[in-house]
N, C-alpha and C. Protein backbone atom coordinates (compact mmCIF):
# COMPACT_ATOMS: atom_id res chain seq x y z
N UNK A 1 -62.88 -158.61 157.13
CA UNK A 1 -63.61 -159.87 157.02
C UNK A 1 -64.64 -160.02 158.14
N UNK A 2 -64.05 -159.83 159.28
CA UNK A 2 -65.16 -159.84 160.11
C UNK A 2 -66.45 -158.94 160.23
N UNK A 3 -66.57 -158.11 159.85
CA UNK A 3 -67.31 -157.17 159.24
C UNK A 3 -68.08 -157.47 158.30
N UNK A 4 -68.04 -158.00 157.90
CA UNK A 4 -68.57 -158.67 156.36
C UNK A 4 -69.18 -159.86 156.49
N UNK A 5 -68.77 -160.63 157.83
CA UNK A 5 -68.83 -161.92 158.31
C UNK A 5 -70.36 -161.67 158.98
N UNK A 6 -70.13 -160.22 160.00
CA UNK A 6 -71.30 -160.03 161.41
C UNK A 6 -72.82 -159.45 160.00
N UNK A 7 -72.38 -158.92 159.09
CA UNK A 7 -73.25 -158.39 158.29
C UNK A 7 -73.98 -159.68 157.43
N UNK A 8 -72.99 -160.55 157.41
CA UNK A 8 -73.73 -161.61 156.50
C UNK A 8 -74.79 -162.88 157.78
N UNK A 9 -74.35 -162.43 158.67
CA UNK A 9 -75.16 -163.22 160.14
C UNK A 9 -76.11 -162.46 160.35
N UNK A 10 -76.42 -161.37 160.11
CA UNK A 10 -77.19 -160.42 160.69
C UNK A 10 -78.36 -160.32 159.48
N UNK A 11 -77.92 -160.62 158.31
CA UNK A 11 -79.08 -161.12 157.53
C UNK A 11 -79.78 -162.12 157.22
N UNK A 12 -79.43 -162.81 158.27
CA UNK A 12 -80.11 -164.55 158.08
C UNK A 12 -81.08 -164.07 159.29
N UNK A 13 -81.08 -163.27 159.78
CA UNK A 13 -82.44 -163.35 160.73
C UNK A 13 -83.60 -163.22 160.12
N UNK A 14 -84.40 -164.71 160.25
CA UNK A 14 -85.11 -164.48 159.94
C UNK A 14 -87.01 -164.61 160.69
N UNK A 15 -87.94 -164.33 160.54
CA UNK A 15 -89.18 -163.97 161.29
C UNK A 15 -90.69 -164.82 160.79
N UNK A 16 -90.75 -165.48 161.50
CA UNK A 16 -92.12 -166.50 160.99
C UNK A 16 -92.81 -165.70 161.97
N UNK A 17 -94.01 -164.98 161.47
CA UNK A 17 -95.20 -164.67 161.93
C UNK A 17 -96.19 -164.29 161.44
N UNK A 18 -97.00 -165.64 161.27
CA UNK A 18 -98.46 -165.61 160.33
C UNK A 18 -99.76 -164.99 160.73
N UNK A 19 -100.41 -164.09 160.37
CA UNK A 19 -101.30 -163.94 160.51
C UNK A 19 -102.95 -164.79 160.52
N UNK A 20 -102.74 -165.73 159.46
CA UNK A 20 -103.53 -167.12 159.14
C UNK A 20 -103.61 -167.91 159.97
N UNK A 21 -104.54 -167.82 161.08
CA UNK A 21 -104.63 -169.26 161.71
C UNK A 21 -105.38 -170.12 161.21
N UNK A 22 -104.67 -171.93 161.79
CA UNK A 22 -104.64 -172.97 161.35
C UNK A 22 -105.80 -173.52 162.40
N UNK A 23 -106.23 -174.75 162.11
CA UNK A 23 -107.08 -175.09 163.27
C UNK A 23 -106.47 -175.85 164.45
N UNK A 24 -106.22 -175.72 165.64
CA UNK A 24 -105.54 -176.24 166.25
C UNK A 24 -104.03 -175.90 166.83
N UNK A 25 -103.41 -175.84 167.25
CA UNK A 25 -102.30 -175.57 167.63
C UNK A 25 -100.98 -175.05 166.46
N UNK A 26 -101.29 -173.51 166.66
CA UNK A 26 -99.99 -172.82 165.77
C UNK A 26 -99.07 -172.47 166.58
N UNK A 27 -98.14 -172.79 165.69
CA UNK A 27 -96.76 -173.12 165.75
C UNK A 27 -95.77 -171.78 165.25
N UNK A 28 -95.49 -170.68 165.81
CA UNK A 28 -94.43 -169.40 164.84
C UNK A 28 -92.98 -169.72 165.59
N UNK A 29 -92.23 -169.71 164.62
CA UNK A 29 -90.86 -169.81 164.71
C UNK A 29 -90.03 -168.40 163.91
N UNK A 30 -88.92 -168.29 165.04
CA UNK A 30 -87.90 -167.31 164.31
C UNK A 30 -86.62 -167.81 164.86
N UNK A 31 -86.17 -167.42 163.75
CA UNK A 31 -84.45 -168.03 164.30
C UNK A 31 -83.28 -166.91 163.48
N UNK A 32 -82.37 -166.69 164.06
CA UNK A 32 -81.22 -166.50 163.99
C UNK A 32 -79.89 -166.80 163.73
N UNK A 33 -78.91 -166.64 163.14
CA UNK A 33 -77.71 -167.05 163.07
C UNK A 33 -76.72 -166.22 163.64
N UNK A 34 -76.21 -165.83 164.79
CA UNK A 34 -75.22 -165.02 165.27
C UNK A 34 -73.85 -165.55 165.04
N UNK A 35 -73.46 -166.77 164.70
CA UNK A 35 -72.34 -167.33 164.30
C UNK A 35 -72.82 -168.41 163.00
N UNK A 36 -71.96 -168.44 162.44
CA UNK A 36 -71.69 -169.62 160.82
C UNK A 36 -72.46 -171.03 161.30
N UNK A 37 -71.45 -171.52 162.29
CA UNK A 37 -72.32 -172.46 163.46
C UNK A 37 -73.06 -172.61 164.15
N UNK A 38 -73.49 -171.71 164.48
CA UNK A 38 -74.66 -171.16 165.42
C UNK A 38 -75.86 -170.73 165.06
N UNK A 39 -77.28 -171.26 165.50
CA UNK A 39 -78.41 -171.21 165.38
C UNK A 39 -79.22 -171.22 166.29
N UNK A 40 -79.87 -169.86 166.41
CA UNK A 40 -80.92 -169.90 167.62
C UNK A 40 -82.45 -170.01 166.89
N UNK A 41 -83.06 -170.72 167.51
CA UNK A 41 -84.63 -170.93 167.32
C UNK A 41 -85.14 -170.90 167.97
N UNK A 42 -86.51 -169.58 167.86
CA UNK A 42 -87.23 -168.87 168.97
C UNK A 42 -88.70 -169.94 168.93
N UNK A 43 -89.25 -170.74 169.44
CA UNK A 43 -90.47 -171.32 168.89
C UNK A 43 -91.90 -170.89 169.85
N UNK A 44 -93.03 -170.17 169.01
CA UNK A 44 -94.07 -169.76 169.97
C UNK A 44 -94.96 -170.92 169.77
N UNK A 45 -95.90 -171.29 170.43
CA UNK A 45 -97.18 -172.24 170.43
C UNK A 45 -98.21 -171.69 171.02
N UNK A 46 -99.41 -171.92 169.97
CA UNK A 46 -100.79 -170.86 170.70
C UNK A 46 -101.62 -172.22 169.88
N UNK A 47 -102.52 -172.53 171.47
CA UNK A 47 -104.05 -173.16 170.86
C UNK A 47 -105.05 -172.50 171.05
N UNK A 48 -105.64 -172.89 169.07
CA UNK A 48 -106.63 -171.98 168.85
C UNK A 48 -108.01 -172.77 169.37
N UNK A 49 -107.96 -174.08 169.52
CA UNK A 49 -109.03 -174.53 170.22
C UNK A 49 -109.81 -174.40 171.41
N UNK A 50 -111.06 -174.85 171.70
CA UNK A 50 -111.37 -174.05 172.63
C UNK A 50 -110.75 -174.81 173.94
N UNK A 51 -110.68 -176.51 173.65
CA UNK A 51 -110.52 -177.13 175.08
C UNK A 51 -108.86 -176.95 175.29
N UNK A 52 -108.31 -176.81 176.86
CA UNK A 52 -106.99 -176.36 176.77
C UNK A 52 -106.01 -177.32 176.86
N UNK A 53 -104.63 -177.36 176.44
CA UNK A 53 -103.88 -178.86 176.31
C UNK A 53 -103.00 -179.01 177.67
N UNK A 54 -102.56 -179.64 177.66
CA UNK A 54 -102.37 -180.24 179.55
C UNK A 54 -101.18 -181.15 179.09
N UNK A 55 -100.38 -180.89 179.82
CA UNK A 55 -98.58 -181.85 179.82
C UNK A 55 -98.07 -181.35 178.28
N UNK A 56 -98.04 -180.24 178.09
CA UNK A 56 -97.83 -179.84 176.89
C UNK A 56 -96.12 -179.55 177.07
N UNK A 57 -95.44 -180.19 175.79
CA UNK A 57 -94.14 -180.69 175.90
C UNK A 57 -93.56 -180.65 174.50
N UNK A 58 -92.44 -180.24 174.42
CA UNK A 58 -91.75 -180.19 172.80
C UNK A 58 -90.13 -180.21 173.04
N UNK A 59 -90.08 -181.24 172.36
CA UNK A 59 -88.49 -181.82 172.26
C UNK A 59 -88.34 -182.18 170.78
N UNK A 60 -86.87 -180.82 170.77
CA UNK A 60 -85.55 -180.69 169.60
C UNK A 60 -85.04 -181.95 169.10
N UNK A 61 -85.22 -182.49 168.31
CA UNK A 61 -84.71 -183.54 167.91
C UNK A 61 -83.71 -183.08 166.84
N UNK A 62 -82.16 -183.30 166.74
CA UNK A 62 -81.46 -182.97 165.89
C UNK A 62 -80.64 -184.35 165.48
N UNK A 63 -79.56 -184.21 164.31
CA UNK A 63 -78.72 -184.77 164.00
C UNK A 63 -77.60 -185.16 165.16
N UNK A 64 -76.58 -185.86 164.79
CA UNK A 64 -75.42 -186.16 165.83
C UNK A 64 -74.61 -185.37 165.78
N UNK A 65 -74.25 -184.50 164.57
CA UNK A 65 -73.26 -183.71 164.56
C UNK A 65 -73.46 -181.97 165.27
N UNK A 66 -74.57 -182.24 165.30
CA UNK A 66 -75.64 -180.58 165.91
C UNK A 66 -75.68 -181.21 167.63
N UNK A 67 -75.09 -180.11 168.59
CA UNK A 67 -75.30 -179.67 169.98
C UNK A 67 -76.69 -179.02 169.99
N UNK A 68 -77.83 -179.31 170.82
CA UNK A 68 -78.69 -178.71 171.73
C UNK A 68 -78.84 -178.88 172.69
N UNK A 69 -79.45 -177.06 173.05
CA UNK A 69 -79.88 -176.97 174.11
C UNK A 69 -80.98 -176.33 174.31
N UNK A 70 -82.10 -176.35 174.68
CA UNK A 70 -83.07 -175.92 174.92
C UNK A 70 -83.88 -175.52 175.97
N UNK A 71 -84.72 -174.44 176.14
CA UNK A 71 -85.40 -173.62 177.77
C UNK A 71 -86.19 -174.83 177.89
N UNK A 72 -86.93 -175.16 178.97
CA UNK A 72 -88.36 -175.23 179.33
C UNK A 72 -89.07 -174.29 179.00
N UNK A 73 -90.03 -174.95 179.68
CA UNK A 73 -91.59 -173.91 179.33
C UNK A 73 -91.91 -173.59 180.91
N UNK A 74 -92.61 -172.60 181.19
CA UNK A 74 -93.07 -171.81 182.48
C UNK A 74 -94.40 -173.00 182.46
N UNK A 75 -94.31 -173.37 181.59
CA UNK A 75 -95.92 -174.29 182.44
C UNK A 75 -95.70 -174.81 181.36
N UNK A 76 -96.74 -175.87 181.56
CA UNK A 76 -97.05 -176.94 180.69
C UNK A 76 -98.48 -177.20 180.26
N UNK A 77 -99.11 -176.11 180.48
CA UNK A 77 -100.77 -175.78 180.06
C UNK A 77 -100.40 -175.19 179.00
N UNK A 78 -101.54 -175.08 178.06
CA UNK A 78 -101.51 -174.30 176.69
C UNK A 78 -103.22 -174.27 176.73
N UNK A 79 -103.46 -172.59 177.19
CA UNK A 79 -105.01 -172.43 177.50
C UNK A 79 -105.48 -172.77 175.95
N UNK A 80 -106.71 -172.93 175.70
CA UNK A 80 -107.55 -172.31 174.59
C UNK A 80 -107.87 -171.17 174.04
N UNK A 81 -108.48 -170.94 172.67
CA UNK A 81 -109.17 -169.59 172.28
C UNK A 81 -108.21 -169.25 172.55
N UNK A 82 -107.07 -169.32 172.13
CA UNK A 82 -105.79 -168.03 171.54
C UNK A 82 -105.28 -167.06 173.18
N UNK A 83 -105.86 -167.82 174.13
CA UNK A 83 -105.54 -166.97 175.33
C UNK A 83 -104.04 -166.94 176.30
N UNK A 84 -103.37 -167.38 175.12
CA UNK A 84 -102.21 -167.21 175.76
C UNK A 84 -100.98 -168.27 175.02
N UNK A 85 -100.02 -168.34 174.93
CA UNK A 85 -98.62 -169.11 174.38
C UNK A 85 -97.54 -170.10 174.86
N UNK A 86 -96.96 -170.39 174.61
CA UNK A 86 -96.16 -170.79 175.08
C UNK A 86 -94.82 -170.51 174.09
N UNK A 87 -93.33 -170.60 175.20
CA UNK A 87 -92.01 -170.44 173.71
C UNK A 87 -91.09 -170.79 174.33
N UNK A 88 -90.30 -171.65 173.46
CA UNK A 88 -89.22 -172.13 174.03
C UNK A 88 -87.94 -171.88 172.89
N UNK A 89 -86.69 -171.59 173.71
CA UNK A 89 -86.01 -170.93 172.76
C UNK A 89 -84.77 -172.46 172.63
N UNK A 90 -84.49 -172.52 171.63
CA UNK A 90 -83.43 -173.58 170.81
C UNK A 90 -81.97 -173.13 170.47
N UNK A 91 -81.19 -173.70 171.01
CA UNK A 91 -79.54 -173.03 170.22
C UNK A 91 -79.38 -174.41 169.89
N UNK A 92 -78.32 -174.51 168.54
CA UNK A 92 -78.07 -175.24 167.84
C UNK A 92 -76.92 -174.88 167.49
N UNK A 93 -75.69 -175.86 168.25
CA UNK A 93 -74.34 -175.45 167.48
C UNK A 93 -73.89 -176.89 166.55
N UNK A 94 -73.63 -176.52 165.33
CA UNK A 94 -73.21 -177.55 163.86
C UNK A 94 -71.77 -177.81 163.89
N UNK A 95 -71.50 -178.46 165.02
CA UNK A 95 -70.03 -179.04 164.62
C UNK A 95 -69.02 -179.77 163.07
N UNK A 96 -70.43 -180.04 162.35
CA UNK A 96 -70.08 -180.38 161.03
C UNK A 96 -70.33 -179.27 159.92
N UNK A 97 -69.84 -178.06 160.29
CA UNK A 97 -69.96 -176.72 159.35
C UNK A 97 -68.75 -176.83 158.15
N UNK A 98 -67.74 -177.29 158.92
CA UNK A 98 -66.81 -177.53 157.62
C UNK A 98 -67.44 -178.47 156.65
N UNK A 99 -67.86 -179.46 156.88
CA UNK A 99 -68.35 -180.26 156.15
C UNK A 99 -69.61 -180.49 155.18
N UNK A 100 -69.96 -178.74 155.54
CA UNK A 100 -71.22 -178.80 154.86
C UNK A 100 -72.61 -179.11 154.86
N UNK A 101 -72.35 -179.80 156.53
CA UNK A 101 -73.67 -180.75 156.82
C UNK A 101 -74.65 -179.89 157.42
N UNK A 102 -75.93 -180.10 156.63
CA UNK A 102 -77.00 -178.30 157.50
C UNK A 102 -77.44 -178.88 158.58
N UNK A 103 -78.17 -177.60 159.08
CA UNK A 103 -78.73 -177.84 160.04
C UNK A 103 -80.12 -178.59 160.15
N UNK A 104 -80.98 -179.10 160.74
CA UNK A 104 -81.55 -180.09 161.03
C UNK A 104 -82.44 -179.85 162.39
N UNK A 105 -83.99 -179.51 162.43
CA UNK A 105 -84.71 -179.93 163.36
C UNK A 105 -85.81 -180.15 163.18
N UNK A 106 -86.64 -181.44 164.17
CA UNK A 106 -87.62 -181.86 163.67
C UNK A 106 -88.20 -181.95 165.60
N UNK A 107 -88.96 -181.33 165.74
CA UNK A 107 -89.93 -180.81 166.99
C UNK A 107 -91.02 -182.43 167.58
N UNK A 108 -90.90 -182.65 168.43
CA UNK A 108 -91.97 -183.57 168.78
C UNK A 108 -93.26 -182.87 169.92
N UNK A 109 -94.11 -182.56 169.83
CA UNK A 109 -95.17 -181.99 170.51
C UNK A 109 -95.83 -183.50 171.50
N UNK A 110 -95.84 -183.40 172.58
CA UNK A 110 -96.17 -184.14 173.66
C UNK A 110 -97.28 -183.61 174.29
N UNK A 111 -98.84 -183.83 174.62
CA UNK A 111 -99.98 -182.66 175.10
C UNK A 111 -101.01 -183.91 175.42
N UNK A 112 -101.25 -183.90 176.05
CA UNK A 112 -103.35 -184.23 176.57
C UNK A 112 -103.96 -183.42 176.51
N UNK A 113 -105.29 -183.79 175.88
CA UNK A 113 -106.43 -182.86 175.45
C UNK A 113 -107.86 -183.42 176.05
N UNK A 114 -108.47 -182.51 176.83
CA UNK A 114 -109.49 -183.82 177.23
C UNK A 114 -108.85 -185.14 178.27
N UNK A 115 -108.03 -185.26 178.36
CA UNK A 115 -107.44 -186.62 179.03
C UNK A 115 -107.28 -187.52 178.16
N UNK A 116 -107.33 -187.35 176.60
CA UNK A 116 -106.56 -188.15 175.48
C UNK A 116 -105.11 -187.60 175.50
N UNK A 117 -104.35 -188.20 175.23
CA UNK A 117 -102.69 -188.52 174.85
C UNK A 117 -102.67 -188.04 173.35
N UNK A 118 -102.12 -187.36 173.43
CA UNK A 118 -101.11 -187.14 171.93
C UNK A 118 -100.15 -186.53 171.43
N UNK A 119 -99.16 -187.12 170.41
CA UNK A 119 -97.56 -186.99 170.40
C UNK A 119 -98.18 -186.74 168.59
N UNK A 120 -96.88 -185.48 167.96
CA UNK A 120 -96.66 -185.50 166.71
C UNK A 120 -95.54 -185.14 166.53
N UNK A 121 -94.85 -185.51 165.59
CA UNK A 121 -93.86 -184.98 165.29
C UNK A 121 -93.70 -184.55 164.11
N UNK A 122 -92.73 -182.99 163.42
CA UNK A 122 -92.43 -182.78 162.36
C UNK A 122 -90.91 -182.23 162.72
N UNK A 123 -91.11 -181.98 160.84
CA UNK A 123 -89.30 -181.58 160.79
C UNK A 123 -89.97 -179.71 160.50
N UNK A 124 -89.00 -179.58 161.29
CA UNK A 124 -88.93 -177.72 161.01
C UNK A 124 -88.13 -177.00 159.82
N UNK A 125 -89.35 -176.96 158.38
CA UNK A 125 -88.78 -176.43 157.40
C UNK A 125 -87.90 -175.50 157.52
N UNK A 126 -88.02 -174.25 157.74
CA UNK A 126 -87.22 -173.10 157.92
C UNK A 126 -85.75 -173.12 158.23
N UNK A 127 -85.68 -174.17 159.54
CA UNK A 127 -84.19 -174.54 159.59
C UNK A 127 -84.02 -175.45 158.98
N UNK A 128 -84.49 -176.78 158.77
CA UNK A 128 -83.86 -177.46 157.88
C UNK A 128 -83.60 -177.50 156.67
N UNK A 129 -83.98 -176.16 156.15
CA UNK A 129 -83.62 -175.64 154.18
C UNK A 129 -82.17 -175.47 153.90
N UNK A 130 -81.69 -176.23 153.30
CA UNK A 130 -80.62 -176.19 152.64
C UNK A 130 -79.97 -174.92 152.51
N UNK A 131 -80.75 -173.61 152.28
CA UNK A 131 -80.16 -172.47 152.02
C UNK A 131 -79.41 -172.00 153.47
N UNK A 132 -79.85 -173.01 154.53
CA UNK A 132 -79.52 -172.17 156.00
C UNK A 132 -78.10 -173.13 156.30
N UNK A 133 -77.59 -173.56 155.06
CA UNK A 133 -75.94 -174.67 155.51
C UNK A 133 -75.26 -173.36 156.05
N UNK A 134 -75.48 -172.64 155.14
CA UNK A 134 -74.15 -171.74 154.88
C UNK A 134 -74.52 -169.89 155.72
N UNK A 135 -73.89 -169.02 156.26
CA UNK A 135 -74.39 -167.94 156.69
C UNK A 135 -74.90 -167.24 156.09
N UNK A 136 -74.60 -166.54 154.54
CA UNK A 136 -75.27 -166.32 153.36
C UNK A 136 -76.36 -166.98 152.91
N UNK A 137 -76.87 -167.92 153.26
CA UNK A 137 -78.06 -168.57 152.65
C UNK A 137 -79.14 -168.28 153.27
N UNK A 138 -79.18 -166.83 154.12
CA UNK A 138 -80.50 -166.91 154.34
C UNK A 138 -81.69 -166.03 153.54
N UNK A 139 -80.73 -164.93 152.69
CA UNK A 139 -81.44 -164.45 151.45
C UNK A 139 -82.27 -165.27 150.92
N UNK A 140 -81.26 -166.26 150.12
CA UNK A 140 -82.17 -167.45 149.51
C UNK A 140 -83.62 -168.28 149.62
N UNK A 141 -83.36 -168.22 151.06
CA UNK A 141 -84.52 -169.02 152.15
C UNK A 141 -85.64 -167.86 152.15
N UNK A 142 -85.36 -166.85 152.20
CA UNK A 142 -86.74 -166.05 152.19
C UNK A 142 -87.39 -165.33 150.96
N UNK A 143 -86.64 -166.12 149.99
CA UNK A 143 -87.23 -165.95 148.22
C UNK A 143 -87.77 -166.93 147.99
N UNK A 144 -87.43 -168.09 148.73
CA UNK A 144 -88.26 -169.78 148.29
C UNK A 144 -89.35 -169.57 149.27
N UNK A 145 -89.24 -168.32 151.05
CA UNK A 145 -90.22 -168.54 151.41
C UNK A 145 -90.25 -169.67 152.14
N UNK A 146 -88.81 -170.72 152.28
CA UNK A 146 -88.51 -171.72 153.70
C UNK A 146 -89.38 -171.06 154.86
N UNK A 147 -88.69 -169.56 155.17
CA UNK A 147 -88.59 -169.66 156.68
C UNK A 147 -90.11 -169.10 156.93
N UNK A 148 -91.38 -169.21 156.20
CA UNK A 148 -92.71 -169.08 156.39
C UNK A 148 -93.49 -170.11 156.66
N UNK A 149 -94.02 -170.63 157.69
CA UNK A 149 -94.55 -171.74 157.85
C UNK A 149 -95.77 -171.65 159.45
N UNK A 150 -96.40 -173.03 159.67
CA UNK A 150 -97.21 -172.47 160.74
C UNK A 150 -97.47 -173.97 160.53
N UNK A 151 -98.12 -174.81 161.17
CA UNK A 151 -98.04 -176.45 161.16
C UNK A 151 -99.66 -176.13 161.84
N UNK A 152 -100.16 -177.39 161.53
CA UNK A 152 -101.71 -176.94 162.87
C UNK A 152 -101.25 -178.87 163.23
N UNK A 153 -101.22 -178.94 164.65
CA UNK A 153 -100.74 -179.82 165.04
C UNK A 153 -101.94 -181.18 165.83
N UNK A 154 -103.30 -180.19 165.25
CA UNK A 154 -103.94 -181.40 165.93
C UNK A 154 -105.12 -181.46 164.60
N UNK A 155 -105.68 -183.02 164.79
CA UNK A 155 -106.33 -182.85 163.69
C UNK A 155 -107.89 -183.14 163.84
């Protein structure tokens, strides 16, 4: 069983990385399942604009029944013109796995641009697809094409 268990975790990894840039701040995510409960989310951020973003900030927003924890960032600049990233990595443990309840995250981006203020928030398809309740469901998720996505976060 356990064997069968590490093989069925080991195929939910799955890899967001688009080639298509968006205008404005892309967003690639990959995440993992090393346990039933357990969810890691790798998140990169690159601005494609030219002016660079300043107090640049992103906070995991989950459910009550989901534990996080999340890195910082080495800085809080996000140059322009694609010259560089930022990534912060996410674990997510689902205390409500018996129960069926998925996983759940929705990212808030915090940045000045210019010395304007601005906050957005979304929910992060990829993990929050239904197919990712269960450890087996991540086949599923990459036939519907969940875990492909890229957000452009400024408008």
């Amino acid at each position: 069983f356990a064997t069968q268990l590490a093989a069925m975790v080991m195929k939910n990894r799955k890899d967001a990385n688009y080639p298509d840039p968006f205008n404005g701040v892309k967003v690639m995510v990959e995440f993992q399942r090393p346990a039933i409960e357990v969810m890691v989310v790798n998140v990169s951020f690159m601005n494609q604009k030219a002016t660079p973003l300043t107090d640049f900030n992103s906070i995991p927003i989950v459910p009550e029944y989901v534990d996080v924890e999340a890195t910082g960032f080495a800085s809080n600049f996000l140059p322009g013109n694609n010259q560089g990233f930022l990534q912060q990595k996410i674990t997510m443990t689902n205390n409500a796995m018996a129960q069926n309840k998925p996983f759940k995250l929705q990212l808030r981006m915090i940045y000045s641009e210019g010395g304007q203020q601005g906050q957005v928030s979304f929910e992060v398809p990829a993990v929050s697809s239904p197919a990712n309740t269960f450890a087996g469901g991540g086949e599923t998720a990459g036939k519907a094409g969940a875990s492909k996505w890229a957000v452009d976060l400024m408008q």
